[in-house]
N, C-alpha and C. Protein backbone atom coordinates (compact mmCIF):
# COMPACT_ATOMS: atom_id res chain seq x y z
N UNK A 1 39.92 -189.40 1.58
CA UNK A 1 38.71 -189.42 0.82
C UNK A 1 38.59 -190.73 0.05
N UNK A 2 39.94 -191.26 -0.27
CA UNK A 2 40.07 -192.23 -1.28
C UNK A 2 39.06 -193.95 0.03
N UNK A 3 39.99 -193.58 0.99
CA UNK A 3 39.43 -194.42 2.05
C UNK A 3 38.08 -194.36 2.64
N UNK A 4 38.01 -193.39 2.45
CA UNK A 4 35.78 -193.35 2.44
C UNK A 4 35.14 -194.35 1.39
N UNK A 5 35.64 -194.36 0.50
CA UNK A 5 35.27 -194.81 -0.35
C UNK A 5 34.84 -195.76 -0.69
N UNK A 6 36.45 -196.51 -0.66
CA UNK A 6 36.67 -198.12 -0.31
C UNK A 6 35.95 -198.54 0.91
N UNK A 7 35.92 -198.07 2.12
CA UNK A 7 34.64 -198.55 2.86
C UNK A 7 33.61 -198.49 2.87
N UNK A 8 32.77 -197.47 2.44
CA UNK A 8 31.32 -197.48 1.76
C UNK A 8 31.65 -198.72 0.54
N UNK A 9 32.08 -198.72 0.11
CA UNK A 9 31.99 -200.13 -1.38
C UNK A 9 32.12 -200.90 -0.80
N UNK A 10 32.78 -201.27 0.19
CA UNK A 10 32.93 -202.86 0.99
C UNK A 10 31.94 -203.14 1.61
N UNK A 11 31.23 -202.14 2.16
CA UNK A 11 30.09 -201.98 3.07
C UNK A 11 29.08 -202.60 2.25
N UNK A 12 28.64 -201.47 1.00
CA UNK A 12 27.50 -202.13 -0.16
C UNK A 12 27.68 -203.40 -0.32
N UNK A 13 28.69 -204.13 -0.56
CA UNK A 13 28.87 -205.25 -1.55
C UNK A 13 28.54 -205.94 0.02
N UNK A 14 28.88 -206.05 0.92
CA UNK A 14 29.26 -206.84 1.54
C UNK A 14 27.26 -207.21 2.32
N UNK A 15 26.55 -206.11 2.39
CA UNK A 15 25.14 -206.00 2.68
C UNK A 15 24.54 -206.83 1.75
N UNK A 16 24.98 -206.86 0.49
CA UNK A 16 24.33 -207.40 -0.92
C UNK A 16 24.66 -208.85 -0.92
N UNK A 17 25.58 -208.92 -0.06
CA UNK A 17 25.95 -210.86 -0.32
C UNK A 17 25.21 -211.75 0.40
N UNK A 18 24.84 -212.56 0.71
CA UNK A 18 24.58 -214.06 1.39
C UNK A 18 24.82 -213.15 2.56
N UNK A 19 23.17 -213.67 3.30
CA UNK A 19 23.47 -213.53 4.96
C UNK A 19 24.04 -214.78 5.65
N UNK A 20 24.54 -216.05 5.26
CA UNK A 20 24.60 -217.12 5.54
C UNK A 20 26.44 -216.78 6.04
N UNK A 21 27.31 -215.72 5.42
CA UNK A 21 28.88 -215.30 5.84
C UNK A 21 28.04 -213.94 6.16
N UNK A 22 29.09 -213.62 7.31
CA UNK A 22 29.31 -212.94 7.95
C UNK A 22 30.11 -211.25 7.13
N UNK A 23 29.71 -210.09 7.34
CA UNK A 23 30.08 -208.90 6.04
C UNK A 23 31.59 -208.90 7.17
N UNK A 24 32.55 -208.53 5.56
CA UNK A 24 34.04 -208.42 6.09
C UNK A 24 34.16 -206.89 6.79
N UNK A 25 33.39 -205.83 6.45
CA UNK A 25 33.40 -204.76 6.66
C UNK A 25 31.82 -204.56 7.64
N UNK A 26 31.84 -203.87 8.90
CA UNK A 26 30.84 -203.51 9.51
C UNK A 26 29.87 -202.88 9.02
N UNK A 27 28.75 -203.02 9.20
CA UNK A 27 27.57 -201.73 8.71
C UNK A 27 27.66 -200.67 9.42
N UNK A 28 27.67 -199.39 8.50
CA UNK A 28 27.82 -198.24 8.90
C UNK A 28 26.95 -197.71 9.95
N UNK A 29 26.07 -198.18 9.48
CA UNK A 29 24.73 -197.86 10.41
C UNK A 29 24.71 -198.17 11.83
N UNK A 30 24.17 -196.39 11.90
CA UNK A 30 24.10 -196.38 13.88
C UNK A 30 23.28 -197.05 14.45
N UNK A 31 23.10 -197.98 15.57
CA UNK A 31 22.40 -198.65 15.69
C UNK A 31 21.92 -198.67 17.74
N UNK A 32 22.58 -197.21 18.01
CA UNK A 32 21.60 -196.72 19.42
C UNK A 32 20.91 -196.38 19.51
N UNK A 33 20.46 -195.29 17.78
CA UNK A 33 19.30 -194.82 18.36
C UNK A 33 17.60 -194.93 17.73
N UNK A 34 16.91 -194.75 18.19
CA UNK A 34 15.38 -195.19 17.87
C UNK A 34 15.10 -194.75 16.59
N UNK A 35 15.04 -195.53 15.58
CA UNK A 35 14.09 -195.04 14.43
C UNK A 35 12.64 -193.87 14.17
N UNK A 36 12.70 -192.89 14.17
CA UNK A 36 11.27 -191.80 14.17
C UNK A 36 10.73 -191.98 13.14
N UNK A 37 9.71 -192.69 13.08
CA UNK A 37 8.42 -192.77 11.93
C UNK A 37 7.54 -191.50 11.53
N UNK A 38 7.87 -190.64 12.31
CA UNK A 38 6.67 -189.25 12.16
C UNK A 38 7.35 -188.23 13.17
N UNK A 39 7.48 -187.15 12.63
CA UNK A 39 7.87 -185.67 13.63
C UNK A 39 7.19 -185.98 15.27
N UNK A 40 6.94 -186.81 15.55
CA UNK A 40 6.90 -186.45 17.54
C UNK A 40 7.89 -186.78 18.22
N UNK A 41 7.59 -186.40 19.36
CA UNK A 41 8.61 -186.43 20.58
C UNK A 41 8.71 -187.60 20.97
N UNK A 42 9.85 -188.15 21.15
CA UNK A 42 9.79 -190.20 21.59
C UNK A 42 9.66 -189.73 23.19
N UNK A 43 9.66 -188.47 23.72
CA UNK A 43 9.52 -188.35 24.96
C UNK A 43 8.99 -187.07 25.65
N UNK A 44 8.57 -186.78 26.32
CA UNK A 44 7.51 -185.89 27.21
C UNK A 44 8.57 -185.16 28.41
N UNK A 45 9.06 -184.42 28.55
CA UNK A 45 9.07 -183.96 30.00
C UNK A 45 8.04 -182.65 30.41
N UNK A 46 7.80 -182.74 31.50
CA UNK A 46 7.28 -181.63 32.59
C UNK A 46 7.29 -180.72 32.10
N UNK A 47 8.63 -180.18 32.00
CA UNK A 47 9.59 -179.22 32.37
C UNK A 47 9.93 -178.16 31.03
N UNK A 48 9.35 -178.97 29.84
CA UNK A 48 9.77 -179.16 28.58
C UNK A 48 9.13 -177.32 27.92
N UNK A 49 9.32 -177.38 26.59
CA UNK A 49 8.52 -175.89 26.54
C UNK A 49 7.17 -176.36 26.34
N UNK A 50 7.31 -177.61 25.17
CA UNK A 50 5.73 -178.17 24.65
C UNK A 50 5.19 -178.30 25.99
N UNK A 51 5.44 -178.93 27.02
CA UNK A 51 4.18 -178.98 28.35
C UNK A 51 3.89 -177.27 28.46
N UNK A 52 5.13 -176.71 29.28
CA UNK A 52 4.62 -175.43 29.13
C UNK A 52 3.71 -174.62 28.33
N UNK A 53 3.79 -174.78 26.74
CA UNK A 53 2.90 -173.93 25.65
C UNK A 53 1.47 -175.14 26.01
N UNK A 54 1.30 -175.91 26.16
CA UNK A 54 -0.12 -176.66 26.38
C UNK A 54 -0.82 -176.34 27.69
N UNK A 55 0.15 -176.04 28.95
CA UNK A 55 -0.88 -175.46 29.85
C UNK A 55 -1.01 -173.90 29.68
N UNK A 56 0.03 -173.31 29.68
CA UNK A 56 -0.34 -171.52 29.01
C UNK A 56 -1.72 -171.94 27.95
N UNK A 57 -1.85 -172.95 27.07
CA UNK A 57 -2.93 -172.81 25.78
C UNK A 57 -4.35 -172.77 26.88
N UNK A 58 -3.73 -173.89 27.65
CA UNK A 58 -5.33 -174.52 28.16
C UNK A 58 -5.78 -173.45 29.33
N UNK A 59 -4.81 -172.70 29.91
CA UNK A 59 -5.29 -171.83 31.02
C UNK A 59 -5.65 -170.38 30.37
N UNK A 60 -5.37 -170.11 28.76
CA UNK A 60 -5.96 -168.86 28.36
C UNK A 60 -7.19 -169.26 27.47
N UNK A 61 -7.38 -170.43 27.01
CA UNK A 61 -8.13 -170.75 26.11
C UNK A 61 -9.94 -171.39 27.24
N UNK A 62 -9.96 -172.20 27.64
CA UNK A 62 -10.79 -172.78 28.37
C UNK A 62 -11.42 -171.99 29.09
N UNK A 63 -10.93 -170.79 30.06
CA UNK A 63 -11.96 -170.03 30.37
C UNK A 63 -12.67 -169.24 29.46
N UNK A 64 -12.12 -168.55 28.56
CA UNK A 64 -13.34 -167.99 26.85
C UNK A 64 -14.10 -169.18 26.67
N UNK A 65 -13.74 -170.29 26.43
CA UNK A 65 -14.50 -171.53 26.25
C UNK A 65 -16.01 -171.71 26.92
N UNK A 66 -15.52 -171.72 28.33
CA UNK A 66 -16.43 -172.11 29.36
C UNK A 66 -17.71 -171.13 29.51
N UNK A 67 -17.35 -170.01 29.09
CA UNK A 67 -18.51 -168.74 28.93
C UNK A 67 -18.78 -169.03 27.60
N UNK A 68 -18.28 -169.02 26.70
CA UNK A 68 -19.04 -168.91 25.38
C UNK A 68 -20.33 -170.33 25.43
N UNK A 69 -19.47 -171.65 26.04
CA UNK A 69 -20.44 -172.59 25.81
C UNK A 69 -21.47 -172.64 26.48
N UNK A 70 -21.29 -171.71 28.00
CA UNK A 70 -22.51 -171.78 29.12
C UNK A 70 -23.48 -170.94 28.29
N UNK A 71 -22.73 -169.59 27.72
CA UNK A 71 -24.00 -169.42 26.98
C UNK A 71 -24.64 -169.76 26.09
N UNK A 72 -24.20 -170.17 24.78
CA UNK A 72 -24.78 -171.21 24.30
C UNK A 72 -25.81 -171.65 24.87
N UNK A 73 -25.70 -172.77 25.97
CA UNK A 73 -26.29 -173.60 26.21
C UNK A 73 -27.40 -173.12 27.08
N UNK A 74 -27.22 -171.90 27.69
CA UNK A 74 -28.32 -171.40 28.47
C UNK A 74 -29.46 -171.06 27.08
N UNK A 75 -28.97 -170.19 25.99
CA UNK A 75 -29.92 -169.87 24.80
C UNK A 75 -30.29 -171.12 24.08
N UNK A 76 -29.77 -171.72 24.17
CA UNK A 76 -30.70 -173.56 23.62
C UNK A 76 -31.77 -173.72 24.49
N UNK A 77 -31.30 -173.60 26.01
CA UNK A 77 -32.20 -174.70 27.15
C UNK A 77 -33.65 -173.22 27.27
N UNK A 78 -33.15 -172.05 27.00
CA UNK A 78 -34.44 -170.75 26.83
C UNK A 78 -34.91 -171.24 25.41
N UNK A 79 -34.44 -171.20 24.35
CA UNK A 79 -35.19 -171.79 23.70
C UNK A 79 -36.21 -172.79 23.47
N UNK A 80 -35.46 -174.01 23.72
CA UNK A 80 -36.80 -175.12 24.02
C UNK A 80 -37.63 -174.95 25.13
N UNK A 81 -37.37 -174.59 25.88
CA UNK A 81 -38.47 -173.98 26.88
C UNK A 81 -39.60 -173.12 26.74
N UNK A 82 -39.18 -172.34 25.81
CA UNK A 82 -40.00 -171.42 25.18
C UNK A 82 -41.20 -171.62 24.51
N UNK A 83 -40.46 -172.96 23.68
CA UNK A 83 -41.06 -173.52 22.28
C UNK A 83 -41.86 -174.42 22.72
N UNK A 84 -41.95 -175.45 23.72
CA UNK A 84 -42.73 -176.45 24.58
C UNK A 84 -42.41 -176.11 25.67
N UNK A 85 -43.16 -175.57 26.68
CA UNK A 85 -43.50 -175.70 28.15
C UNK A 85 -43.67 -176.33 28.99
N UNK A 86 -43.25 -176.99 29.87
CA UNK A 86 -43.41 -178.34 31.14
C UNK A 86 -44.37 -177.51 31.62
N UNK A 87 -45.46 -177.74 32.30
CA UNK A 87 -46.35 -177.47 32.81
C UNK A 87 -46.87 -178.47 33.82
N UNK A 88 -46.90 -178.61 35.69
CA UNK A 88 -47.42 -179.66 36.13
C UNK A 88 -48.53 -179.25 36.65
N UNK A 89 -49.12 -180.98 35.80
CA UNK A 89 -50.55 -181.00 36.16
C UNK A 89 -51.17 -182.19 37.44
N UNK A 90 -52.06 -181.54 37.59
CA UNK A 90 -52.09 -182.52 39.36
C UNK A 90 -52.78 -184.28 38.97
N UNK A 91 -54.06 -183.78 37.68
CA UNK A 91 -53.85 -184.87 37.05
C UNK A 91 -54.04 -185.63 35.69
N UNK A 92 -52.62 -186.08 35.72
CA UNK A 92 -52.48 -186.39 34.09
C UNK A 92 -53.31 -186.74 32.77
N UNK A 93 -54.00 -187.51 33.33
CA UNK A 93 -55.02 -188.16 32.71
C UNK A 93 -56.44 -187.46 32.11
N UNK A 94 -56.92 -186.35 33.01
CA UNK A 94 -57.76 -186.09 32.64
C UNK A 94 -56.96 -184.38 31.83
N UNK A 95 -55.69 -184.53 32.04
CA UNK A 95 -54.88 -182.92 31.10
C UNK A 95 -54.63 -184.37 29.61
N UNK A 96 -54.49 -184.98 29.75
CA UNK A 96 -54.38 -185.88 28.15
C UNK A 96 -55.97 -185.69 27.17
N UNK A 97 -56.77 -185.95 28.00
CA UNK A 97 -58.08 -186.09 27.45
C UNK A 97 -58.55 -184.33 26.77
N UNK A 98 -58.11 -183.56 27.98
CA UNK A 98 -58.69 -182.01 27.64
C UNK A 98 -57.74 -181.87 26.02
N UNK A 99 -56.67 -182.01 26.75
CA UNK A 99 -55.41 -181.71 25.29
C UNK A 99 -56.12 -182.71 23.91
N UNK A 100 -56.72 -183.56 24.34
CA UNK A 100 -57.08 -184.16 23.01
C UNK A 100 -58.82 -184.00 22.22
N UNK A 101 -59.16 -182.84 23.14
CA UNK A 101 -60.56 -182.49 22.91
C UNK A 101 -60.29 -181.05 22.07
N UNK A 102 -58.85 -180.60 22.72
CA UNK A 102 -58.62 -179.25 22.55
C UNK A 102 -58.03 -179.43 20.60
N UNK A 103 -57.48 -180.47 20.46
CA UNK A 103 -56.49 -180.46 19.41
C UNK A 103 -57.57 -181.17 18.14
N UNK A 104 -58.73 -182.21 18.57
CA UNK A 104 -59.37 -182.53 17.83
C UNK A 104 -58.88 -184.17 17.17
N UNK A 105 -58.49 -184.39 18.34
CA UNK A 105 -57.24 -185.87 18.11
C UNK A 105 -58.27 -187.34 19.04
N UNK A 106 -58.28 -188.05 18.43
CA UNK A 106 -59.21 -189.51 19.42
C UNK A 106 -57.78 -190.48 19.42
N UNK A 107 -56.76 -190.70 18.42
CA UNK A 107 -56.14 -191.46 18.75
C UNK A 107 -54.94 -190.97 18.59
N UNK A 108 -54.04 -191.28 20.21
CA UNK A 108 -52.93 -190.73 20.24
C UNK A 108 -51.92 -191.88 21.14
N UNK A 109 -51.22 -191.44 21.20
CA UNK A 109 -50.02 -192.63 22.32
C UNK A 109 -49.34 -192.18 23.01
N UNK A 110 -49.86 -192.56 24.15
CA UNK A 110 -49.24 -191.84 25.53
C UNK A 110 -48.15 -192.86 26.34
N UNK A 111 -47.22 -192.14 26.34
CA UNK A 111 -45.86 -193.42 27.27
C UNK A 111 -45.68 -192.91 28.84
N UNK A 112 -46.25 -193.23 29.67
CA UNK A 112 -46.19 -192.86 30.93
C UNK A 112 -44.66 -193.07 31.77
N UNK A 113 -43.99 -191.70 31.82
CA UNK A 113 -42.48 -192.27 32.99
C UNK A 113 -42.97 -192.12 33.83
N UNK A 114 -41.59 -192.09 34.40
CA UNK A 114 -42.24 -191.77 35.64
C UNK A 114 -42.40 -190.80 36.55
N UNK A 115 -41.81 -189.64 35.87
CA UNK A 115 -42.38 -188.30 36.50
C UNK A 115 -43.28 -187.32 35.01
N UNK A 116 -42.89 -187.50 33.64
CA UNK A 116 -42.79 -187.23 33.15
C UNK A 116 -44.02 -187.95 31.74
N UNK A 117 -44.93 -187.24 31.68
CA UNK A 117 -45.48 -188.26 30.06
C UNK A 117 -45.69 -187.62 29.20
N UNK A 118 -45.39 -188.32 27.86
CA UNK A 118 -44.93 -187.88 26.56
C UNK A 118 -46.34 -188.65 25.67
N UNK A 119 -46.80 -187.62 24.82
CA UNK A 119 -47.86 -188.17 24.58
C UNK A 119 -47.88 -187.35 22.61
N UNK A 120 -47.96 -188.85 21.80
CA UNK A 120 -47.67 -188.56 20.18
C UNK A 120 -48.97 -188.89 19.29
N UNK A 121 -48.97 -187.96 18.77
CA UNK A 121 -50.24 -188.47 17.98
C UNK A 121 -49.92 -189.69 16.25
């Protein structure tokens, strides 16, 4: 114990001196293995449990996913549909003019795509 001692103290003093000599006593310090800055894995296998628990997550989780969001997204795309109607007209121009006789509007701005026109008052 007494000899632990004396080498940890030779060690300190010897870290604390001039890097210009060489320390009489080695640094204790292990120096194979990688420093960890933060709890992760410095490495990945396959095989590992973490791969395992991430595809078990993704193969029970993603199908609930995939239904909850289709529906969702079907009750959005019924919604706006609902709320504004595409309606095709054979021709545009004279459905802009009716729509603007109907609404009581003379000046409006119409952006012609090209399957599609969007028209703002």
């Amino acid at each position: 114990m007494l000899l632990g001692r004396l080498v940890r103290q030779g060690a300190s003093v010897a870290s604390r001196s001039s890097s210009l000599c060489s320390p009489a006593v080695p640094s204790l310090r292990r120096g194979f293995a990688a420093q960890v800055t933060s709890p992760r894995p410095l490495s990945m296998r396959g095989d590992g449990l973490m791969a395992q628990c991430i595809v078990a997550a993704l193969v029970y989780f993603v199908p609930q996913d995939v239904v909850f969001l289709g529906g969702l997204f079907y009750l959005w795309h019924s919604t706006a549909v609902s709320a504004a109607p595409k309606v095709k007209q054979a021709d545009a121009e004279s459905a802009v003019e009716e729509w603007k006789t109907k609404k009581g509007l003379e000046m409006v701005k119409v952006v012609k795509g090209r399957s599609t026109w969007y028209v703002t008052s």
